[in-house]
Protein backbone atom coordinates (compact mmCIF):
# COMPACT_ATOMS: atom_id res chain seq x y z
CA UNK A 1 111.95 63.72 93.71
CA UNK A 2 109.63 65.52 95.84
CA UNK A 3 106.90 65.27 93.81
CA UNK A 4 107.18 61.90 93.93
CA UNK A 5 107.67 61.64 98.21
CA UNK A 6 104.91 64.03 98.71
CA UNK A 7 102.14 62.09 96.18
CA UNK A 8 103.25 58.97 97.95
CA UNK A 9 102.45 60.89 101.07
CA UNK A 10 98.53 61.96 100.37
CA UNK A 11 97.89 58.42 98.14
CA UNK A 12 95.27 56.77 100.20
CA UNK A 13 94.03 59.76 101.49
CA UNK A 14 93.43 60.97 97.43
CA UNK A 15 92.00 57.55 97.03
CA UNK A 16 89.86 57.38 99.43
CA UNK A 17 88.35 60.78 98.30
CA UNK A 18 87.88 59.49 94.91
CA UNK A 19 85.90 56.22 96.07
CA UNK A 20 83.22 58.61 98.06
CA UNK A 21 83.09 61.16 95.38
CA UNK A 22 82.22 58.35 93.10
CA UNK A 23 79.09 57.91 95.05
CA UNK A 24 78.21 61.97 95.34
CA UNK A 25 77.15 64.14 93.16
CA UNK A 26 79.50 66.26 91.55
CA UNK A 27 77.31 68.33 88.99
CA UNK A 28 75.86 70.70 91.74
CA UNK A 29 78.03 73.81 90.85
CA UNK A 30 78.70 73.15 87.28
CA UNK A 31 77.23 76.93 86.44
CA UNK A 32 79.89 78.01 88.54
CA UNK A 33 83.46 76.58 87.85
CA UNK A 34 86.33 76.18 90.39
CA UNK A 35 88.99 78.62 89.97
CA UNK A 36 92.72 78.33 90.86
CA UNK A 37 94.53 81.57 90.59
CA UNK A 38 99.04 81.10 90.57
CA UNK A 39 100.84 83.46 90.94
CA UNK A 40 105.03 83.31 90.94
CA UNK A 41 106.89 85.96 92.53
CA UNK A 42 109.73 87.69 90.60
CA UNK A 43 109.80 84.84 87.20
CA UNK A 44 110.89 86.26 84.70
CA UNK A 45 109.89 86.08 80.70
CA UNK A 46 112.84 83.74 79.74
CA UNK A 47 112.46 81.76 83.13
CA UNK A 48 109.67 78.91 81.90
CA UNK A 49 110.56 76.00 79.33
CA UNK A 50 107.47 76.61 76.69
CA UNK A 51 109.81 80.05 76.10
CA UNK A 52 113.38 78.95 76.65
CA UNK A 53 114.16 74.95 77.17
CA UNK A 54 117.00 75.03 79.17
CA UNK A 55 114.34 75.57 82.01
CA UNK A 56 112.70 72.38 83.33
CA UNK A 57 109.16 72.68 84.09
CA UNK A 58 107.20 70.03 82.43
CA UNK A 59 104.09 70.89 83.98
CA UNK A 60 104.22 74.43 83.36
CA UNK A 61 104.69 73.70 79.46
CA UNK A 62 102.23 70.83 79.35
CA UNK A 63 99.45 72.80 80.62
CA UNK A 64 100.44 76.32 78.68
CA UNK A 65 100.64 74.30 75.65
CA UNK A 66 97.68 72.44 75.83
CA UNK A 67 95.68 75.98 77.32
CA UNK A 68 96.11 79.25 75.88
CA UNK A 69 99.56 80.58 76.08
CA UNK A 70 98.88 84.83 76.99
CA UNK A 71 102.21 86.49 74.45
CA UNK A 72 100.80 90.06 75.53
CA UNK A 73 99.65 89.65 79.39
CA UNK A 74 101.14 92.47 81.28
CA UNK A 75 101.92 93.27 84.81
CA UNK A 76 103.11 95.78 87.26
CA UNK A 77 106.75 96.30 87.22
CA UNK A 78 106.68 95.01 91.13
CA UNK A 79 105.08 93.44 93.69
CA UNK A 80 102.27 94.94 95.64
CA UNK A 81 100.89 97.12 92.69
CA UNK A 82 100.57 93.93 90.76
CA UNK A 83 98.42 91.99 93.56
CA UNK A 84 96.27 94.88 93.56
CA UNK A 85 95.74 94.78 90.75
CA UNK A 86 94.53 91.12 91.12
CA UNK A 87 92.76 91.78 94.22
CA UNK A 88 91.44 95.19 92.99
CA UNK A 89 90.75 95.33 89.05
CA UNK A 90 92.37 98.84 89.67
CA UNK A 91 95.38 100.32 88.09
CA UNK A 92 98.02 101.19 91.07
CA UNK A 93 97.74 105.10 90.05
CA UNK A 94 94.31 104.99 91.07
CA UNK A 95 94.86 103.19 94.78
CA UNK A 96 97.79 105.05 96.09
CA UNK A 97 99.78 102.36 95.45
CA UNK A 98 101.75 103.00 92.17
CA UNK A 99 104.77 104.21 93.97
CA UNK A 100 107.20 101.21 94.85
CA UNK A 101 105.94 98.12 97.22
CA UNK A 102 104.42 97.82 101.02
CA UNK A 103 107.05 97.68 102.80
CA UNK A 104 107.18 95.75 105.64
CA UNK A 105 107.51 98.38 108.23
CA UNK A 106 105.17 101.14 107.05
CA UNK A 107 101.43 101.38 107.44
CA UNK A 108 100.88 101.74 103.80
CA UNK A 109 98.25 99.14 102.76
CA UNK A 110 95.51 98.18 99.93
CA UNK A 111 92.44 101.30 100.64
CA UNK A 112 89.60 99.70 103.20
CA UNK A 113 86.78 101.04 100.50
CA UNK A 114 88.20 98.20 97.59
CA UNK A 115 85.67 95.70 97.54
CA UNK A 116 88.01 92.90 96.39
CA UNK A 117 87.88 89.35 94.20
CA UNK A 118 87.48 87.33 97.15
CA UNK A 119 84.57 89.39 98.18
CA UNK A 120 82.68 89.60 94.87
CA UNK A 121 82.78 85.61 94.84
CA UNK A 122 81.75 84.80 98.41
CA UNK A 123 78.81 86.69 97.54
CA UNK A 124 78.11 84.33 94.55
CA UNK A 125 78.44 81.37 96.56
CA UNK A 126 82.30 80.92 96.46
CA UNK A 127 83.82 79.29 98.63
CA UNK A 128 87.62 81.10 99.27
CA UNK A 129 91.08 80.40 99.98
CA UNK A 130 94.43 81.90 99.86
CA UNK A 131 97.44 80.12 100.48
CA UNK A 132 100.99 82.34 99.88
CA UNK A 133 102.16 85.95 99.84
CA UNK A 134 100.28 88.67 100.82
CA UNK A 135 102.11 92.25 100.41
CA UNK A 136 99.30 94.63 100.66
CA UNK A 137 99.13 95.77 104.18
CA UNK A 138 99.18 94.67 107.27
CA UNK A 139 99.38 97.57 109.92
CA UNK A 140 95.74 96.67 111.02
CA UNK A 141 93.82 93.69 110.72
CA UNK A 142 91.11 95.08 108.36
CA UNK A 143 93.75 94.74 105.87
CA UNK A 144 94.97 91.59 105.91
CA UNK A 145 93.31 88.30 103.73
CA UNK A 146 90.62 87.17 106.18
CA UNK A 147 89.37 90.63 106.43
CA UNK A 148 89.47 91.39 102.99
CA UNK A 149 87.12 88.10 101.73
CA UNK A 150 89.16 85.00 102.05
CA UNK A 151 87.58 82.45 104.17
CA UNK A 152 91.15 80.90 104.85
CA UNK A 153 94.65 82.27 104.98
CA UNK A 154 98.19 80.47 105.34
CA UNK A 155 100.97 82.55 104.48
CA UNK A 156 103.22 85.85 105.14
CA UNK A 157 102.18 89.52 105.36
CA UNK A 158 105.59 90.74 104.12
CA UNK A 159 107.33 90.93 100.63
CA UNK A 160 110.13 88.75 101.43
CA UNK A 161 111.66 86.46 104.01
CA UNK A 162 113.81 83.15 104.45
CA UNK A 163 112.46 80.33 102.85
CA UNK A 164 113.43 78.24 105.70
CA UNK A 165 112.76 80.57 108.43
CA UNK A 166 110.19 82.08 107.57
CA UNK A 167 112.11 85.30 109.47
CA UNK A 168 111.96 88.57 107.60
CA UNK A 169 115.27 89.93 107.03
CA UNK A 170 117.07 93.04 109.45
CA UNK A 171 114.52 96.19 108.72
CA UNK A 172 115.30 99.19 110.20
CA UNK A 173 117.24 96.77 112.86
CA UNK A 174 114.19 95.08 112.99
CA UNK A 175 113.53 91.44 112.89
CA UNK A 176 110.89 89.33 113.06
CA UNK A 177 108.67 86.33 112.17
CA UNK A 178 106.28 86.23 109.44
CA UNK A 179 104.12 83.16 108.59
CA UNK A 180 100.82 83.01 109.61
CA UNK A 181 97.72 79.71 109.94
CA UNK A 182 94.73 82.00 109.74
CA UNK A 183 95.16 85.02 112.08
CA UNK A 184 97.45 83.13 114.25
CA UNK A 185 101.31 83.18 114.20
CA UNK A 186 102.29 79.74 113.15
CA UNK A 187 105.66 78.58 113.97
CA UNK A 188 104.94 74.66 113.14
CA UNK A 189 106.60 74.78 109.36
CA UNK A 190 109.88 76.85 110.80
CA UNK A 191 112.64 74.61 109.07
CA UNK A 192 110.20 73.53 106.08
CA UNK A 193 110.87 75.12 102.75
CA UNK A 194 107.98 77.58 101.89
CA UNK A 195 106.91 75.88 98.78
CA UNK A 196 106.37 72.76 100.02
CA UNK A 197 104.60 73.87 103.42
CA UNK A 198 102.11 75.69 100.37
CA UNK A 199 101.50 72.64 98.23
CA UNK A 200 100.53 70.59 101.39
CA UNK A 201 97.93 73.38 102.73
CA UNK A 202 96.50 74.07 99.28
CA UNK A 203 96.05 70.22 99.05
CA UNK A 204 94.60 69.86 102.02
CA UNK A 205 91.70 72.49 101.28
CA UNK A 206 91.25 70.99 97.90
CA UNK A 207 90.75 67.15 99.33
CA UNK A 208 88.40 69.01 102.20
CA UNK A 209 86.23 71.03 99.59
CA UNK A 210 82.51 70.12 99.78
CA UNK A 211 82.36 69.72 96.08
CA UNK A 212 78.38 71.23 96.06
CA UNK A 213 79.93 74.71 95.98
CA UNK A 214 82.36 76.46 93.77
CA UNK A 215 85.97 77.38 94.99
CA UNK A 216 88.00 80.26 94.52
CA UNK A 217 91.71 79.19 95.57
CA UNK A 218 94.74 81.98 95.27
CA UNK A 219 98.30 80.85 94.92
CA UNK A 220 100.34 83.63 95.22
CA UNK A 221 103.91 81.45 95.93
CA UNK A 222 107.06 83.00 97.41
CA UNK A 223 108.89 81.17 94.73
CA UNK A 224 110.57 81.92 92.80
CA UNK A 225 111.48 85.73 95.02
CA UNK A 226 114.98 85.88 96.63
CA UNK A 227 116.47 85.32 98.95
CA UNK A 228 117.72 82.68 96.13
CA UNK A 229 117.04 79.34 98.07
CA UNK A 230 116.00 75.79 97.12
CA UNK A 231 116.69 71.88 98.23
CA UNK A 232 119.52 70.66 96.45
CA UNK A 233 118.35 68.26 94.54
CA UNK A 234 117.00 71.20 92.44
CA UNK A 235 119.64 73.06 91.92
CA UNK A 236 121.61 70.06 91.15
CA UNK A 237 119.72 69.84 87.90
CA UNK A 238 121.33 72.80 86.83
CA UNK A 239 125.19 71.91 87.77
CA UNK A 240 126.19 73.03 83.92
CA UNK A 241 125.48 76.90 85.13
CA UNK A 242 128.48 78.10 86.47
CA UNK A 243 126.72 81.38 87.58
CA UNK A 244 125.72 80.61 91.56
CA UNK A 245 122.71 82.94 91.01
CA UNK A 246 121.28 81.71 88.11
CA UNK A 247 121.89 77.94 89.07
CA UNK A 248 120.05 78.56 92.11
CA UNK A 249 117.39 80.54 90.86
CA UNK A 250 116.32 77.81 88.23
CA UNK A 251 116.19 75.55 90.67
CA UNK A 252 113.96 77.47 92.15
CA UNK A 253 111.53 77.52 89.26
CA UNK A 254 111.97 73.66 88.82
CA UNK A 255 111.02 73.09 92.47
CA UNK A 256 107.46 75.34 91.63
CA UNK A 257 106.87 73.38 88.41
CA UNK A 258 106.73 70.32 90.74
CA UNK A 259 104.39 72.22 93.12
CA UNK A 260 102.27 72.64 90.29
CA UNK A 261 102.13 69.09 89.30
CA UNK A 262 101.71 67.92 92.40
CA UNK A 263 98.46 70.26 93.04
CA UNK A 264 96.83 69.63 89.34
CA UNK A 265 97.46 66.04 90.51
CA UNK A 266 95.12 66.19 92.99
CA UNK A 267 92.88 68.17 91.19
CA UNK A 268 92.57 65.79 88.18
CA UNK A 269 92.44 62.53 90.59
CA UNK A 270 89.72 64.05 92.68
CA UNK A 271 87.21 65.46 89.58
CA UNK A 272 88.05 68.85 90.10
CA UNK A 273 89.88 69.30 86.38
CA UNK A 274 86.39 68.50 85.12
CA UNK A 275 84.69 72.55 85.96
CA UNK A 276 87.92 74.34 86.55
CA UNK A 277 89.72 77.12 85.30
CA UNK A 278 93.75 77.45 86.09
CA UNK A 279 95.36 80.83 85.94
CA UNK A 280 98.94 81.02 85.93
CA UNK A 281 100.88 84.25 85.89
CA UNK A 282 103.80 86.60 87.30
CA UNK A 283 103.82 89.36 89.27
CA UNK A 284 106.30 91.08 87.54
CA UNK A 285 109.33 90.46 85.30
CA UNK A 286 112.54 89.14 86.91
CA UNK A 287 115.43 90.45 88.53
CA UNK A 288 118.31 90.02 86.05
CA UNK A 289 120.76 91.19 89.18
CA UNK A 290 119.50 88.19 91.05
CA UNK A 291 119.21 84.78 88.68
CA UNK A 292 116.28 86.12 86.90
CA UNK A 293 115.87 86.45 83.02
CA UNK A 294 113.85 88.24 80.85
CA UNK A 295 115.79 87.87 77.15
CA UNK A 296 115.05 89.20 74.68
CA UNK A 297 113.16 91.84 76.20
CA UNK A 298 114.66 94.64 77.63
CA UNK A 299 114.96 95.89 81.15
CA UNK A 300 113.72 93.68 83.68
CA UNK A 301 111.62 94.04 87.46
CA UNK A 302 111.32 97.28 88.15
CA UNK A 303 111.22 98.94 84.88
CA UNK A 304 109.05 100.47 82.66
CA UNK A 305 110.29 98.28 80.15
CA UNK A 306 108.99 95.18 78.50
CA UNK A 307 111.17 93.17 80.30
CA UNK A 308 109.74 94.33 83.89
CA UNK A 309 105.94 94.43 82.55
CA UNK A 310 105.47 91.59 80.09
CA UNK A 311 104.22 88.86 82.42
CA UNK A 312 104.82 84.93 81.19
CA UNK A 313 101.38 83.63 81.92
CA UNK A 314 98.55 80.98 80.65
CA UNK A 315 95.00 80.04 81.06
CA UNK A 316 94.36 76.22 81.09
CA UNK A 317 90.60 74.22 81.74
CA UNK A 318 89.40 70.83 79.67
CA UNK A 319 86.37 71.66 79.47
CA UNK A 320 85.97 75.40 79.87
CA UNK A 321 88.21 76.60 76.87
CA UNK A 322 86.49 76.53 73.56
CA UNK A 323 89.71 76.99 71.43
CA UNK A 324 92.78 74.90 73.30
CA UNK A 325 96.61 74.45 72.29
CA UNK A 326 97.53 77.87 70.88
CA UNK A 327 99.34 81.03 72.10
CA UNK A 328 96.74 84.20 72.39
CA UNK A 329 98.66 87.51 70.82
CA UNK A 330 95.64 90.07 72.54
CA UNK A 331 96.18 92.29 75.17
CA UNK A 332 95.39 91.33 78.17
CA UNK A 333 96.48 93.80 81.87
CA UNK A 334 96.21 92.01 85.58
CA UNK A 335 93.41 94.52 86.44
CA UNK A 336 91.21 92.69 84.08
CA UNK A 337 91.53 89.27 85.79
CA UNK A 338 89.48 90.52 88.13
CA UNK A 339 86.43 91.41 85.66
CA UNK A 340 86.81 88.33 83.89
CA UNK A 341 86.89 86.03 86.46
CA UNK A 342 83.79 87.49 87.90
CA UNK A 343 81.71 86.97 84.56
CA UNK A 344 82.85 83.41 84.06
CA UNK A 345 81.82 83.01 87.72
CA UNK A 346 78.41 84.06 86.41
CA UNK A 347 78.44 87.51 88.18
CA UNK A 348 78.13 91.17 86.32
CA UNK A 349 80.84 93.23 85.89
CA UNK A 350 79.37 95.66 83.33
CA UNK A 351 78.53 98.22 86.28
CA UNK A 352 81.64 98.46 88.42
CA UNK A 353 83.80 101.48 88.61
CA UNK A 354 87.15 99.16 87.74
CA UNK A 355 89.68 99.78 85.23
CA UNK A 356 89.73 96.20 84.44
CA UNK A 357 87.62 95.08 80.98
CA UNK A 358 85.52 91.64 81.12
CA UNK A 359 88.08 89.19 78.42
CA UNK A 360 85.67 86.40 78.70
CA UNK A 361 85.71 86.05 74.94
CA UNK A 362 89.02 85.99 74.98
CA UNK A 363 90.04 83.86 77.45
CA UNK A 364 87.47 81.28 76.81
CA UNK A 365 86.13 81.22 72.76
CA UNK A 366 89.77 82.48 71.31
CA UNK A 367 88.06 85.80 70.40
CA UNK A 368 90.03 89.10 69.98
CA UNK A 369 90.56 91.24 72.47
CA UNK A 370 88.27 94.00 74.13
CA UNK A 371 91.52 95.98 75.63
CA UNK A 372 93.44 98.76 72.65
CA UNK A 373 95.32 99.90 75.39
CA UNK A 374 96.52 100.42 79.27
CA UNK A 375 98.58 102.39 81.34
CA UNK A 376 101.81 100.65 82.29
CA UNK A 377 101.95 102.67 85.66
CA UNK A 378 101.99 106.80 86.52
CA UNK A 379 104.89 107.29 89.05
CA UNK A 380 104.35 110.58 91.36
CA UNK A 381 107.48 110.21 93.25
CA UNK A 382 109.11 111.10 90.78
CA UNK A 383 108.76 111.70 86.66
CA UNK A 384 108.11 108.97 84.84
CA UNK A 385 104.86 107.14 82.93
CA UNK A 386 104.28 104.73 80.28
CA UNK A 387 101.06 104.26 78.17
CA UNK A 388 100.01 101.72 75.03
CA UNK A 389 98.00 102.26 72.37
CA UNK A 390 97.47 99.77 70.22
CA UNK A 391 101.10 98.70 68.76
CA UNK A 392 102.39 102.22 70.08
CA UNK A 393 104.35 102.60 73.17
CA UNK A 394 105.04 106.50 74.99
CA UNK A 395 107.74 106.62 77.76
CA UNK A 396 108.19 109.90 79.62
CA UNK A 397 111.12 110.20 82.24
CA UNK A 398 113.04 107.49 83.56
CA UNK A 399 111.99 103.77 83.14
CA UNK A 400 114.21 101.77 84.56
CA UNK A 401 117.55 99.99 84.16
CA UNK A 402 117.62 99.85 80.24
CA UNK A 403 119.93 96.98 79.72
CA UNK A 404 119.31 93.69 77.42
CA UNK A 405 120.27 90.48 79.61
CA UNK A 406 121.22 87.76 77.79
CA UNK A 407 121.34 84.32 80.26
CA UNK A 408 124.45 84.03 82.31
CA UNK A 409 127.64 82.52 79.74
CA UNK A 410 125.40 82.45 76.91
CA UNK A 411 127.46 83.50 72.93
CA UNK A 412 124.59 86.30 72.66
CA UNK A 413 126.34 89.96 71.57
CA UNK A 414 124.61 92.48 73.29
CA UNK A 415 125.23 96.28 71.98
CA UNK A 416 125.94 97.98 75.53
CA UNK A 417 123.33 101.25 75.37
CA UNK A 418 124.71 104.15 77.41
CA UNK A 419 121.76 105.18 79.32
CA UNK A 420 122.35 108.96 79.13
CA UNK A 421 121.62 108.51 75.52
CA UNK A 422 117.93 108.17 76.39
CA UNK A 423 115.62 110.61 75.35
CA UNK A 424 113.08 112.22 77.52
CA UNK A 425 109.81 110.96 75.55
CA UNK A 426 110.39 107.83 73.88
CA UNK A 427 108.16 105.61 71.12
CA UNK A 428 108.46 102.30 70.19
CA UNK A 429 106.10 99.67 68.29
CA UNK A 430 105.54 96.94 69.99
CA UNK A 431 104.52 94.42 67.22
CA UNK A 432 106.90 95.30 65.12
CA UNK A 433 110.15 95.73 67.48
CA UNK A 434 109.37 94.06 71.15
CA UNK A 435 112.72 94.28 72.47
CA UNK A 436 112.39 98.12 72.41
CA UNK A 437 115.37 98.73 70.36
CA UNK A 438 114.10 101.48 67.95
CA UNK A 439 113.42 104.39 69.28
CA UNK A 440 110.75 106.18 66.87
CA UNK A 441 109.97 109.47 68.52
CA UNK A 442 111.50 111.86 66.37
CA UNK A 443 110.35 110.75 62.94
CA UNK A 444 106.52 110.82 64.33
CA UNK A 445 106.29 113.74 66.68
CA UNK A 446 102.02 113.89 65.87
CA UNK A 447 101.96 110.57 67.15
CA UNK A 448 104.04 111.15 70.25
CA UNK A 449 101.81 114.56 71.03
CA UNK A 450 98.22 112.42 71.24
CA UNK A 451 99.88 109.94 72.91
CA UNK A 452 100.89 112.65 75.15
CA UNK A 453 97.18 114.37 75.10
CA UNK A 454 95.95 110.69 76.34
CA UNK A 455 98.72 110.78 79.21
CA UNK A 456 97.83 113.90 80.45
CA UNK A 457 94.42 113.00 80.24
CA UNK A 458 95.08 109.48 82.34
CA UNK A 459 97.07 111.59 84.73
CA UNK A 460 94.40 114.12 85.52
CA UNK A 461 92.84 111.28 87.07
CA UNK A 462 95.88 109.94 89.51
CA UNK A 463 95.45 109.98 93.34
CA UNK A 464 98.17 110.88 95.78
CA UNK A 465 101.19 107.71 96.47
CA UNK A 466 100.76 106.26 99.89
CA UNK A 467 104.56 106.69 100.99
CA UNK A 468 104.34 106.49 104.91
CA UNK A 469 107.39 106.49 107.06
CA UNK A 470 108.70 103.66 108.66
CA UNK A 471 106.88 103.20 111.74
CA UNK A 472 108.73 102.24 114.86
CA UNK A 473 105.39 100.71 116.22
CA UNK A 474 105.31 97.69 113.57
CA UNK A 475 108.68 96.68 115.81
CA UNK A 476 108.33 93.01 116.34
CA UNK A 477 109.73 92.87 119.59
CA UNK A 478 105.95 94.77 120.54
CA UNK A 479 104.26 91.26 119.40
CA UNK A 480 106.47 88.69 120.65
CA UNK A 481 109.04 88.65 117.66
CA UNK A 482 106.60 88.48 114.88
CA UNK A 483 105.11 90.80 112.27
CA UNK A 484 101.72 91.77 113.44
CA UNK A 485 98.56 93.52 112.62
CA UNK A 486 97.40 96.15 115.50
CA UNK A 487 99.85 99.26 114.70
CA UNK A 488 97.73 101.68 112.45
């Protein structure tokens, strides 16, 4: 198993860590706990065993179950808007970037003026890291990680690429490299699979941490984002699934379970466990068209629907975490990681101009939520918008793909739902029927006009989409056959 090859592989050196840590202090920064931020790309609501436990990740289930399991965490319904809303404590609508994802050939990027996570910690003594997927600019280098607070970066720019390669796929007859040590192109891992070449760099900055200061590490994997690739041996485990995509794809999520273990194993043996806090969430929901599922929920990456916005996610610390071993039904959005984590960092986030809201109670005593509701994004490409309040969910326009997606082979009926059959405004309540099935608009049109008051009023307050042309400049063949910074 390769959790098993790669422990074997960093045993004496996680030994001999432990025997000099016994002799230092370790108590210097216990105002200010160590914070470890995962992300998966593209996992979907059904894709993690504490949900559905024909998924293997024993990790993942043995640290949601014994944390705080978050039923309502929600999340962009794609990439890039959802890391900046990590990075940001922002809602997309208000950064330009509500409108699809960076790609990888336009200069659309994160705005210069966001004073990010990273940033607020460093200036509370944190020391910070990123190790993973980036996807919010890279046309200059102000935009990228180490301009934009992280101390360290190993990773890609892009959205997507070969797991192997590390080569982005044919854009705009482009291709090109994308993996990066720092600022510098770094072509040592091409051949090694992504998440591996992350567990061994995130390991080595936890076993190098002077332990006097506090650390902020982000784990945004490429895992478990197509192109659907994984070793084998993981997608052996799934032989029984006769569909290629979804064989592969759980494999996939296996192979990131044992990532996980294999960091938190480090973390435990070397003291770290003891002043930590572990945040684990998506980015978005799956891709039913590509292995991913979301079941029961409707709709799926993409989507306005729960299915592309209802984020599997959990908090886990020993020590931190005065209520343990339960699953949290409160509201909780990505932009208000960013508030949260700041205040249990010991910082103030009662004065900044964020749409994120401080869930330290929450998160850490088991206390209700501060959050009633949230936008679930404001399109201006085109017409469409979702918005909670309270149980109450308004749709205007189009949301998505509004399929149910049972797992591949499974017995489950589904009632096909003709699309054109959707109604222009739409209501559903959330507590009472999650898999949106129930339309309610008609019988409560008073309801569905303040909802629509508080949309308009949300609206009034949207900026203009970034939605840049391709630019032939970001060609890699300008920067010797790899995606580069210097273009915008």
């Amino acid at each position: 198993m390769y959790r098993d090859c790669f422990m074997a592989m960093t045993l004496y050196a996680v030994l001999a860590a432990v025997v000099v840590s016994c002799f230092t202090s370790t108590v210097a920064a216990a105002d200010k706990p160590h914070i470890v931020f995962m992300v998966a790309d593209d996992l979907g609501w059904n894709d993690v065993g504490w949900i559905n436990p024909d998924i293997q990740t024993p990790t993942l289930d043995r640290l949601a179950r014994d944390g705080v399991i978050l039923n309502s965490s929600y999340v962009q319904p794609l990439c890039s808007p959802s890391r900046n809303c990590f990075m940001s404590g922002k809602f997309p609508y208000h950064t330009g970037l509500q409108d699809s994802v960076v790609f990888i050939e336009q200069p659309k990027y994160m705005p210069a003026d966001i004073i990010t996570i990273p940033q607020r910690l460093k200036t509370l003594g944190y020391d910070t890291h990123m190790v993973g997927k980036w996807h919010l600019g890279f046309c200059n280098w102000n935009y990228t990680p180490t301009y934009r607070g992280f101390d360290t970066f190993m990773g890609y720019y892009g959205g997507t690429e070969d797991h192997f390669t590390h080569v982005r796929d044919k854009v705009a007859d482009y291709y090109g490299y994308d993996f990066r040590n720092m600022t510098d192109v770094y072509k040592d891992v091409q051949g090694e699979y992504s998440t591996y070449v992350f567990v061994k760099r995130a390991i080595d900055i936890i076993m190098n941490h002077d332990k006097s200061k506090p650390m902020y590490l982000y784990l945004p994997f490429q895992a478990v984002h197509g192109p659907l690739q994984v070793p084998a041996k993981y997608s052996d485990r799934y032989s029984h699934i006769h569909d290629l995509n979804r064989m592969v794809y759980s494999g996939m999520v296996s192979s990131l379970d044992d990532a996980v273990y294999n960091i938190t194993t480090v973390l435990e043996n070397l003291g770290f466990m003891d002043n930590l806090l572990l945040v684990f969430t998506t980015d978005n929901g799956g891709p039913p068209f590509a292995g991913a599922n979301n079941w029961p929920l409707r709709g799926g990456k993409a989507t306005l629907w729960e299915g592309g916005t209802r984020g599997a996610g959990f908090v886990y610390s020993k020590t931190l975490l005065k209520k343990r071993g339960y699953t949290h039904p409160g509201m909780f959005h990505a932009v208000d990681w960013y508030p949260t984590l700041l205040d249990i960092a010991g910082g103030d986030s009662g004065q900044l101009e964020i749409d994120g809201m401080s869930q330290v109670d929450m998160i850490l005593n088991g206390g209700s939520s501060v959050r009633n509701e949230f936008v679930y994004n404001i399109y201006d490409a085109y017409y469409a918008a979702a918005l909670r309040w309270e149980d109450l969910k308004l749709i205007v326009g189009n949301p998505g793909y509004s399929e149910w997606y049972p797992p591949p082979r499974s017995d489950i009926d589904v009632p096909v739902m003709d699309d054109s059959h959707l109604g222009s405004v739409m209501l559903y309540n959330i507590s009472a029927d999650p898999t949106e099935h129930h339309d309610i608009s008609k019988d409560n049109p008073d309801l569905v006009n303040f909802l629509l008051q508080m949309l308009a009023v949300k609206n009034a307050t949207r900026v203009p989409a970034m939605d840049p042309p391709s630019d032939p400049r970001s060609n890699p063949v300008n920067f010797n056959g790899a995606w580069s910074p210097g273009w915008c």
